[in-house]
N, C-alpha and C. Protein backbone atom coordinates (compact mmCIF):
# COMPACT_ATOMS: atom_id res chain seq x y z
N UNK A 1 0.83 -1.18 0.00
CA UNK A 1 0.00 0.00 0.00
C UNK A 1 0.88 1.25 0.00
N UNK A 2 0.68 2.16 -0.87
CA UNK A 2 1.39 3.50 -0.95
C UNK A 2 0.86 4.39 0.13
N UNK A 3 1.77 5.01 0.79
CA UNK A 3 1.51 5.54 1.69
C UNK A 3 1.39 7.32 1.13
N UNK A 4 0.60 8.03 2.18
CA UNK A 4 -0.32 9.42 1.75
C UNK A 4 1.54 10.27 0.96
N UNK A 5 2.29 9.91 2.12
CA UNK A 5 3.60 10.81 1.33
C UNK A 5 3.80 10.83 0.23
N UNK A 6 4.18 9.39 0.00
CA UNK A 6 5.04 9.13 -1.49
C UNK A 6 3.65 9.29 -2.58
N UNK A 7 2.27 9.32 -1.95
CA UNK A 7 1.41 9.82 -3.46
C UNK A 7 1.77 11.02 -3.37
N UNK A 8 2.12 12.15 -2.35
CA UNK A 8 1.97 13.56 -2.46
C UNK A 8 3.21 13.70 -3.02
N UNK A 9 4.28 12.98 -3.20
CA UNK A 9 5.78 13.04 -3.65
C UNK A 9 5.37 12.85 -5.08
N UNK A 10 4.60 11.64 -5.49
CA UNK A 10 4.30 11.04 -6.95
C UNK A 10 4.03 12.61 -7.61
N UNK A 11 3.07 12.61 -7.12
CA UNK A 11 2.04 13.79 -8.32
C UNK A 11 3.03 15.30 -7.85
N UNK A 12 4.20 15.30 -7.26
CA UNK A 12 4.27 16.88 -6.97
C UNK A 12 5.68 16.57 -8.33
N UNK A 13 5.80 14.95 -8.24
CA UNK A 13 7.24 14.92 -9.53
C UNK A 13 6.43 15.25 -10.41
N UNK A 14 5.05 14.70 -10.58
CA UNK A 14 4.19 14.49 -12.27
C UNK A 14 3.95 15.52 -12.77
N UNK A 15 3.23 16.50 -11.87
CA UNK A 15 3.36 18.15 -11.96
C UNK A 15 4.55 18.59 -11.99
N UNK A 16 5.55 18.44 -12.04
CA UNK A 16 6.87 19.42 -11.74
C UNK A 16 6.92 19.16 -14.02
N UNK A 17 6.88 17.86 -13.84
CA UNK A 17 7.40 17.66 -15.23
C UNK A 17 6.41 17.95 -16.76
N UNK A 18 5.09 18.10 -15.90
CA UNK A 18 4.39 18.52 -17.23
C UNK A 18 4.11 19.95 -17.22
N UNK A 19 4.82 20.32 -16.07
CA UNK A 19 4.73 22.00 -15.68
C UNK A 19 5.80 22.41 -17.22
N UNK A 20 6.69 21.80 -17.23
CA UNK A 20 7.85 22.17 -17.92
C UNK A 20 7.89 21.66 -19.01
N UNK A 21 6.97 21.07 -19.91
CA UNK A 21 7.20 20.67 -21.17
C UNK A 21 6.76 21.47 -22.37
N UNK A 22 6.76 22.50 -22.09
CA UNK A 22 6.70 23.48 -23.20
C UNK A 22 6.30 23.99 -23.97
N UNK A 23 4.29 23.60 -23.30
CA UNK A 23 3.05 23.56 -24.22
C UNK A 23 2.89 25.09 -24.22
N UNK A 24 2.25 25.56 -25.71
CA UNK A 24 1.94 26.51 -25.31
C UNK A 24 0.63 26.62 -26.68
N UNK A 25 -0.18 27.38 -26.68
CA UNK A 25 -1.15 26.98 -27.36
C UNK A 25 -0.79 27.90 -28.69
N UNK A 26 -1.03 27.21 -30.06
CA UNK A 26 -0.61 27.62 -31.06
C UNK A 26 -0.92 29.03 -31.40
N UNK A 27 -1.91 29.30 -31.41
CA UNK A 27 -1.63 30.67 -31.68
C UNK A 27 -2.66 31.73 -30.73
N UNK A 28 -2.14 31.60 -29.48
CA UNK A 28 -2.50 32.55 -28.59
C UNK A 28 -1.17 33.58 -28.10
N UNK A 29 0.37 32.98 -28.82
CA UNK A 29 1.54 33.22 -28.23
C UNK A 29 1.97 33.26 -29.70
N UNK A 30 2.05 34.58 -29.76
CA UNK A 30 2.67 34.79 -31.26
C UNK A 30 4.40 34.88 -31.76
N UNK A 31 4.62 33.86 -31.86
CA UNK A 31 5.98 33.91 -32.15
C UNK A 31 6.70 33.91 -34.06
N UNK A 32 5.68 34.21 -34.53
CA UNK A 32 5.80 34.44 -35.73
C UNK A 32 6.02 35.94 -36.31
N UNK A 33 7.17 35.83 -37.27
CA UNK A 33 7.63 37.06 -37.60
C UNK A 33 7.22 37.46 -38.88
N UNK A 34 5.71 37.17 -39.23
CA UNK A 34 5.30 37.42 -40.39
C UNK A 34 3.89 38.40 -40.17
N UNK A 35 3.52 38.96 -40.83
CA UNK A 35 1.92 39.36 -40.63
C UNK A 35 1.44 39.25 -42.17
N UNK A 36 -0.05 38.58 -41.79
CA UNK A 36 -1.04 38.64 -42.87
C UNK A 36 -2.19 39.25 -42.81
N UNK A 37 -2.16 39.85 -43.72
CA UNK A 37 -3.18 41.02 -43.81
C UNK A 37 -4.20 40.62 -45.13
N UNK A 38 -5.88 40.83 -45.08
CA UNK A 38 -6.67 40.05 -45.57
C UNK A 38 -6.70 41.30 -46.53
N UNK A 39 -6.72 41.09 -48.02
CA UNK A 39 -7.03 41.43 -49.10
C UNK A 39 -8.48 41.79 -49.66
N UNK A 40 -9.30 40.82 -49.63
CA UNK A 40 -10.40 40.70 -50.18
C UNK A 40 -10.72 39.51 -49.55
N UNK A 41 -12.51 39.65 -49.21
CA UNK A 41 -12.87 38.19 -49.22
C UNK A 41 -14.31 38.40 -49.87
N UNK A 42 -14.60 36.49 -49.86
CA UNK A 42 -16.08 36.59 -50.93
C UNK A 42 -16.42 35.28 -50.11
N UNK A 43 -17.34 35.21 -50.74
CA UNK A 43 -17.90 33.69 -49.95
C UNK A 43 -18.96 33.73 -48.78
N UNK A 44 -18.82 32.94 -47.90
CA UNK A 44 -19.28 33.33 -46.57
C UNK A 44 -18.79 33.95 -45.93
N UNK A 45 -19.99 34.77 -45.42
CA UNK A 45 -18.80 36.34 -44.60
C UNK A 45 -19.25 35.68 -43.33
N UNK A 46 -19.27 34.98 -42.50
CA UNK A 46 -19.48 34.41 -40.98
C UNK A 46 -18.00 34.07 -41.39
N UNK A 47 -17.68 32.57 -42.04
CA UNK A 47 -16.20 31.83 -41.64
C UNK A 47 -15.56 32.52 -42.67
N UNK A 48 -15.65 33.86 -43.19
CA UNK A 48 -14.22 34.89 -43.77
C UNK A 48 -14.19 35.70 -42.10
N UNK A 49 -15.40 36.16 -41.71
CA UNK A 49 -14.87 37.04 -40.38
C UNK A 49 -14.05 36.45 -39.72
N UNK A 50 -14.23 35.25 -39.24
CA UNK A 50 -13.58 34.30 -38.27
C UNK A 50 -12.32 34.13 -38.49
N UNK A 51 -11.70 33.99 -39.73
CA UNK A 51 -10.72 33.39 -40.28
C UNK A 51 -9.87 34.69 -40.20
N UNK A 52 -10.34 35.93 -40.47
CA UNK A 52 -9.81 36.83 -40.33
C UNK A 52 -9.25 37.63 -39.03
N UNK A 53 -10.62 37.33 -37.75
CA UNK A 53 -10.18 37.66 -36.34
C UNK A 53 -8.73 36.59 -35.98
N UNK A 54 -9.00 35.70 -36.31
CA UNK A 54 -7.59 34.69 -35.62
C UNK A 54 -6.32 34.84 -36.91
N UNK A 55 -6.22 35.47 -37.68
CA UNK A 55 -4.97 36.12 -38.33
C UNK A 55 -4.68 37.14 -37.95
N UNK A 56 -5.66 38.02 -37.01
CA UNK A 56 -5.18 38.94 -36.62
C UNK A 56 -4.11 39.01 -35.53
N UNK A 57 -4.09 37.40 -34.77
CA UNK A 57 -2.63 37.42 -33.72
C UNK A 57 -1.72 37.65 -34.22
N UNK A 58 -1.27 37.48 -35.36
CA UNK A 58 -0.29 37.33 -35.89
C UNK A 58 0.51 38.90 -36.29
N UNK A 59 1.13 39.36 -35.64
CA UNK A 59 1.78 40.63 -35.42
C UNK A 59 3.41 41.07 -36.21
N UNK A 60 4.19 39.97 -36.63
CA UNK A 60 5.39 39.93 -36.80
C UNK A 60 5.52 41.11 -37.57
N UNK A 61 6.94 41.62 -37.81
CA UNK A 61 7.55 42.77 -38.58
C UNK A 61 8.62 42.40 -39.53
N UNK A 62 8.61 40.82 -39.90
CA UNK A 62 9.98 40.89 -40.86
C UNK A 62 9.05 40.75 -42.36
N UNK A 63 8.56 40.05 -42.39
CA UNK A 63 7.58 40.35 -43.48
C UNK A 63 6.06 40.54 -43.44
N UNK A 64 5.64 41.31 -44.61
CA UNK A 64 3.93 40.97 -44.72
C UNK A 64 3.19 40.31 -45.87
N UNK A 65 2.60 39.77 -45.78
CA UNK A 65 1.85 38.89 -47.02
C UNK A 65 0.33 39.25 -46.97
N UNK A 66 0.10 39.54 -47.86
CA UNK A 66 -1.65 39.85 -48.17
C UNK A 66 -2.48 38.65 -48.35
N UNK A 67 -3.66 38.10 -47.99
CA UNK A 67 -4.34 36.67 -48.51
C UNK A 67 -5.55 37.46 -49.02
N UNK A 68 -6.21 36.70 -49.64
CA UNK A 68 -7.49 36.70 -50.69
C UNK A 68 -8.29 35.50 -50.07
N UNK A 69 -9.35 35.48 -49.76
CA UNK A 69 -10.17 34.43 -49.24
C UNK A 69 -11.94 34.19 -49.81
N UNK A 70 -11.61 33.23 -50.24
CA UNK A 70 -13.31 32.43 -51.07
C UNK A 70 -13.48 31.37 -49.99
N UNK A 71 -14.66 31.67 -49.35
CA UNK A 71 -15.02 30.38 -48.71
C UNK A 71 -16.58 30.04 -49.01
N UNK A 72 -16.86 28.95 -48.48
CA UNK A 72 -18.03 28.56 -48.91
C UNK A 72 -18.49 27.03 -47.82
N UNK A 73 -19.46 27.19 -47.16
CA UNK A 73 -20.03 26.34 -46.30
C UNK A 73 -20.87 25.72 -47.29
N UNK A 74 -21.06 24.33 -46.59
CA UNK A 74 -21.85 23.34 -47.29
C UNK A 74 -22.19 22.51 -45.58
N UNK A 75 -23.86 22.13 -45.90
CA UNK A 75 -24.36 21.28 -44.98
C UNK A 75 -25.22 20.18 -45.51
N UNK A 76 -24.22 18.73 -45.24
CA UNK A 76 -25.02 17.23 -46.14
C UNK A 76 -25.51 16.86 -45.66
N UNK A 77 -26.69 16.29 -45.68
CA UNK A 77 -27.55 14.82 -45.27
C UNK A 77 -26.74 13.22 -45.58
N UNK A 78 -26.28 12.91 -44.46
CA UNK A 78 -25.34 11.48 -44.66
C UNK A 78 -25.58 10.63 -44.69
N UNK A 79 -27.10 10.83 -43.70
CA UNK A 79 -28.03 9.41 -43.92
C UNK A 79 -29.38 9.83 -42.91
N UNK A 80 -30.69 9.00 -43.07
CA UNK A 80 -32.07 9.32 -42.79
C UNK A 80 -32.28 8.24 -42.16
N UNK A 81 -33.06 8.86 -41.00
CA UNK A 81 -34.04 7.72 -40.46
C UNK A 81 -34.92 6.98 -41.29
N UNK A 82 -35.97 5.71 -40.42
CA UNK A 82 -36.58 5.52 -41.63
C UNK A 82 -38.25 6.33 -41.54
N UNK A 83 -38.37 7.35 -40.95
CA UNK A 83 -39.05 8.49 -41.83
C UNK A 83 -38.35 9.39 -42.90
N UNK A 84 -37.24 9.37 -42.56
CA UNK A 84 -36.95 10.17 -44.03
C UNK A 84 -36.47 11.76 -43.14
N UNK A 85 -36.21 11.56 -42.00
CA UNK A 85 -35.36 12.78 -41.14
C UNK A 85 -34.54 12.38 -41.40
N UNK A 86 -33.47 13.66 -41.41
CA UNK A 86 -31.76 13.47 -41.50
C UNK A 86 -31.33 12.92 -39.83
N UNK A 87 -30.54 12.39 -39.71
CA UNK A 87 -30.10 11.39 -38.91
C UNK A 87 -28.79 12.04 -38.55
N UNK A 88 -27.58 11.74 -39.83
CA UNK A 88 -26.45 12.27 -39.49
C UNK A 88 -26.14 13.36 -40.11
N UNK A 89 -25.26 14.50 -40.14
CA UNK A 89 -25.37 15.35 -40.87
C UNK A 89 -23.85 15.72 -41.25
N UNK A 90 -23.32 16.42 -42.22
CA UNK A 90 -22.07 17.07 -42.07
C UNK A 90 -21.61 18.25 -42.89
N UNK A 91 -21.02 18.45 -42.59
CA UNK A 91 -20.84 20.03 -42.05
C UNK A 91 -19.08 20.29 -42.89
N UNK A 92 -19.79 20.87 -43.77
CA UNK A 92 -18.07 21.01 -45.00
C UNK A 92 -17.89 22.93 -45.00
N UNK A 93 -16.26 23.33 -45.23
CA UNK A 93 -16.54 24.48 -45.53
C UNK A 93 -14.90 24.23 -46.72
N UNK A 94 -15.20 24.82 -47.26
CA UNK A 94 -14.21 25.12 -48.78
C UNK A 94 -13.64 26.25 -48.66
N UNK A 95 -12.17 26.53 -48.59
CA UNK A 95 -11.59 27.96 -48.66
C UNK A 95 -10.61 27.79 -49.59
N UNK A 96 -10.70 28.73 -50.43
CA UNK A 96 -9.73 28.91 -51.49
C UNK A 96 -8.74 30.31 -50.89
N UNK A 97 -8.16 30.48 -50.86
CA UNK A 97 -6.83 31.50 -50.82
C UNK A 97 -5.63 31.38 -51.18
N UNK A 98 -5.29 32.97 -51.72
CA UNK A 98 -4.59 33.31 -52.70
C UNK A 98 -3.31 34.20 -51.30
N UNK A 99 -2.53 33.49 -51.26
CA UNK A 99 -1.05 34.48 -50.31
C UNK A 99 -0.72 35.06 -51.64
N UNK A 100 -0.08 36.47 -51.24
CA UNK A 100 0.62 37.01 -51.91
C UNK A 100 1.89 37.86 -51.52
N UNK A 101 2.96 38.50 -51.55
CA UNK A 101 3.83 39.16 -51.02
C UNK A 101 4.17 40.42 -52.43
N UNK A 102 3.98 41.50 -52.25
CA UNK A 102 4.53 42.42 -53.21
C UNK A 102 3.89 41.94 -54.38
N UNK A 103 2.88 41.78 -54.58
CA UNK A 103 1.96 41.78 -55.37
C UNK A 103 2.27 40.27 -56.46
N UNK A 104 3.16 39.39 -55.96
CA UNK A 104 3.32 38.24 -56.42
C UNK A 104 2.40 37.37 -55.73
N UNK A 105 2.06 35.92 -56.16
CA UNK A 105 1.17 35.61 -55.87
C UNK A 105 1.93 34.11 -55.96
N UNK A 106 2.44 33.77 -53.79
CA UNK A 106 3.33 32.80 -53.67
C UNK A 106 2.42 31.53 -53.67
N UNK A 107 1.42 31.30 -53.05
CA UNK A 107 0.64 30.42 -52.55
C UNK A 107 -1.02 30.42 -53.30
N UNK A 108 -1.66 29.54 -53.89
CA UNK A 108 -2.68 29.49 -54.55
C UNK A 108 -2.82 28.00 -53.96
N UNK A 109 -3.93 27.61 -52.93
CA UNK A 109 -4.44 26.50 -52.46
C UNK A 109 -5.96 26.56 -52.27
N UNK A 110 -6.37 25.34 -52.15
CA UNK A 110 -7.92 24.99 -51.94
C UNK A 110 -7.31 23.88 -50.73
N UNK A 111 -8.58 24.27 -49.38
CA UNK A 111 -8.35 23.63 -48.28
C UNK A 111 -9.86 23.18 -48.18
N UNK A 112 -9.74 21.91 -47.48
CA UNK A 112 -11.33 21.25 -46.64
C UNK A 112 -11.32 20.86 -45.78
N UNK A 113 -12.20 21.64 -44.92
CA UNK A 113 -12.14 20.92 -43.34
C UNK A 113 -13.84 20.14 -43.66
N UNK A 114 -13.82 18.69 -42.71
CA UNK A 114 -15.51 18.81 -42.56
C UNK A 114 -15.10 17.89 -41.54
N UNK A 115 -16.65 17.59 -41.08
CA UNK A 115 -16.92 17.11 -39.66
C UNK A 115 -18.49 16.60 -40.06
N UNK A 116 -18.55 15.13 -39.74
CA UNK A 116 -20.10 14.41 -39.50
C UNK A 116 -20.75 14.65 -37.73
N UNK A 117 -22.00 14.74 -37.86
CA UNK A 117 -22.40 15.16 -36.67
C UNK A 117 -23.78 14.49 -36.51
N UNK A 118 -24.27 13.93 -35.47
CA UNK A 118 -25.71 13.16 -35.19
C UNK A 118 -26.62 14.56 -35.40
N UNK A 119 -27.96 14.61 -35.55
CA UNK A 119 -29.23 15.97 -35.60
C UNK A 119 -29.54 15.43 -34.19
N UNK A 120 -29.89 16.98 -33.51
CA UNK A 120 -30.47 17.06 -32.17
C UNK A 120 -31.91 16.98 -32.60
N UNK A 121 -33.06 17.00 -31.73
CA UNK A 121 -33.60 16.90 -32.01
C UNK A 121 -34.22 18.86 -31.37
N UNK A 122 -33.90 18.99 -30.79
CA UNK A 122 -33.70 20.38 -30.32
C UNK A 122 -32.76 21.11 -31.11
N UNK A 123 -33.51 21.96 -31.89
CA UNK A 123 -32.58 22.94 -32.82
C UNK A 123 -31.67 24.05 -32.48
N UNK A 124 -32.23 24.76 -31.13
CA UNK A 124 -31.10 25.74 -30.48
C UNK A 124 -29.80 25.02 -30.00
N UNK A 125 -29.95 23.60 -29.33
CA UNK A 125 -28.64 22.82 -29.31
C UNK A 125 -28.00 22.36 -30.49
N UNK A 126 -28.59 21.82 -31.35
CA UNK A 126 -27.98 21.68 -33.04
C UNK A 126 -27.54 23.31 -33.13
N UNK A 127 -27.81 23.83 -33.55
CA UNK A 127 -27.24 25.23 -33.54
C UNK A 127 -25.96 25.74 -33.06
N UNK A 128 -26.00 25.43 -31.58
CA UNK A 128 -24.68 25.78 -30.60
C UNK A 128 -23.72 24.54 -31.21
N UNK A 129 -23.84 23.21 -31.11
CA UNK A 129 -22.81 22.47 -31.73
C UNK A 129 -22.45 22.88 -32.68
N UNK A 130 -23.40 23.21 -33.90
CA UNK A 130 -22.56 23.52 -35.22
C UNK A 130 -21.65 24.71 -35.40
N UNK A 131 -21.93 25.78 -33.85
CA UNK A 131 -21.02 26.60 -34.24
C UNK A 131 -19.76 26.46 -33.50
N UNK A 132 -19.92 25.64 -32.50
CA UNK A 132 -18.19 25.24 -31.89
C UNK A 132 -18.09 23.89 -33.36
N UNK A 133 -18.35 23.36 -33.88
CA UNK A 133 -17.82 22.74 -34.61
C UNK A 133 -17.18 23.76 -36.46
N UNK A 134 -17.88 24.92 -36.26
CA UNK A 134 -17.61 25.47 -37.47
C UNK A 134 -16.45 26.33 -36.85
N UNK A 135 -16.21 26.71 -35.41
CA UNK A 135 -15.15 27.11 -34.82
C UNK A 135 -14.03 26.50 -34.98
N UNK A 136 -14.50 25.31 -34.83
CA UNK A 136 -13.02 23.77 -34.81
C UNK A 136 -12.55 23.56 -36.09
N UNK A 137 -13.42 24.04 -37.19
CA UNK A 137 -12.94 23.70 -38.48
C UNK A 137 -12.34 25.40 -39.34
N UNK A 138 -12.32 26.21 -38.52
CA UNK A 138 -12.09 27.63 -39.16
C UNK A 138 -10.49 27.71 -38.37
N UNK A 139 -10.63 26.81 -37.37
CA UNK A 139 -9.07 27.10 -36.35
C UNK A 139 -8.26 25.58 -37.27
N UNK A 140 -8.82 25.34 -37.53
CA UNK A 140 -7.98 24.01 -38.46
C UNK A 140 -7.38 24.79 -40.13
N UNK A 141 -8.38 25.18 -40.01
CA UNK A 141 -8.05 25.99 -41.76
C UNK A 141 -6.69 27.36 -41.52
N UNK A 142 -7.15 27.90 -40.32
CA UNK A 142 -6.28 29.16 -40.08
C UNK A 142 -5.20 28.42 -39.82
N UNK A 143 -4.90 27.54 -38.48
CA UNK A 143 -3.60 26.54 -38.55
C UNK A 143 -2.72 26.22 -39.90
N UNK A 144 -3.39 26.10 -40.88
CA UNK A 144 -2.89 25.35 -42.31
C UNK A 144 -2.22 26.53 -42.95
N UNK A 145 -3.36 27.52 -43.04
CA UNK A 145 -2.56 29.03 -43.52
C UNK A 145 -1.73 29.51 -42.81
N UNK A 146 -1.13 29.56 -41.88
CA UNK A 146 -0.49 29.88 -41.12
C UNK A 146 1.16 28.92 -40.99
N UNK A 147 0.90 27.20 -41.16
CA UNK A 147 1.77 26.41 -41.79
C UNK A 147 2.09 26.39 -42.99
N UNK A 148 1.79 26.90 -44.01
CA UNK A 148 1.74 27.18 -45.23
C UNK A 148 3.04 28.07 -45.18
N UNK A 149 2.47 29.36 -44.54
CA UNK A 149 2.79 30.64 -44.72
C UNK A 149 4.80 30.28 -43.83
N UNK A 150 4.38 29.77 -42.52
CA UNK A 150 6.05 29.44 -42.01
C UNK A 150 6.61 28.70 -43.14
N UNK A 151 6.33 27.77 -43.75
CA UNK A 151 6.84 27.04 -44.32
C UNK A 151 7.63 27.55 -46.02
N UNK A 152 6.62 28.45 -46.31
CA UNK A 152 6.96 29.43 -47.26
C UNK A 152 8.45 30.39 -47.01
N UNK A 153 8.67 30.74 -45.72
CA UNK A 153 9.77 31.75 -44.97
C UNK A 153 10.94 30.77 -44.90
N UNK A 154 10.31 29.59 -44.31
CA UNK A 154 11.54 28.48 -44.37
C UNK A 154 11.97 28.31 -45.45
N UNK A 155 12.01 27.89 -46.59
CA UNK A 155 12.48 27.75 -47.98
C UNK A 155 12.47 28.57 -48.34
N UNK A 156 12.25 29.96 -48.27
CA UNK A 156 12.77 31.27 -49.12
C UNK A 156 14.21 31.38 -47.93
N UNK A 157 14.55 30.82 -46.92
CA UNK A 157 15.75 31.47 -46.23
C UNK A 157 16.70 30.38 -46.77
């Protein structure tokens, strides 16, 4: 039997060591020396706003790159009960963007996030899920532009 010490010893090592491993959340801690600044957008203006508030961490001063953004939400029927209600549903959004630097035009990609989801049967809760899930898929897309964009700095150095 472990005695009360050595658990209070266990968990004060377990904490000491995940205190120190070096998480830090991707982009709440801006360590990027680039800024992107939004050009134009078309599409859906809900996930262009979005996409645009979380580029705004991004502060750096060694370079700037302009993006262009087309997006476009899509919501499928995946499969029906057997009345003929949607059952499962999913939830696609399409962004096309154009990086550019000095009016060159480095980066030209098409990205897809989607996500399948059960129907509530309560629509204000269907509602709230779909928008932390259209959250989860706008922070997946910005992640990508944002890996794109380091990755672009890396091979131009």
């Amino acid at each position: 039997m472990i005695k009360p010490a050595h658990k209070f010893i266990s968990l004060f090592i377990i904490l000491f060591f995940l205190n120190g491993c070096g998480f830090k959340p991707i982009l709440t801690v801006s360590d990027y020396n680039f800024l992107i600044k939004i050009d134009s957008m078309s599409g859906d203006g809900l996930i262009n706003s979005k996409i645009e508030n979380k580029l705004k961490v991004l502060d750096g001063t060694e370079r700037m790159f302009n993006v262009s953004l087309n997006s476009k939400e899509t919501k499928n029927v995946l499969s029906k009960d057997s009345k003929g209600d949607p059952n499962i549903l999913e939830l696609v959004i399409n962004l096309n963007y154009k990086l550019s630097e000095n009016g060159k035009i480095l980066i030209d990609k098409t990205l897809t996030q989607r996500s399948s989801y059960n129907n509530i049967s309560d629509k204000f809760e269907l509602s709230k899920s779909e928008d932390i899930l259209k959250d989860n898929l706008v922070e997946n897309l910005v992640t990508d532009i944002i890996n794109s964009t380091t990755n672009l700095m890396i091979n131009d150095n």
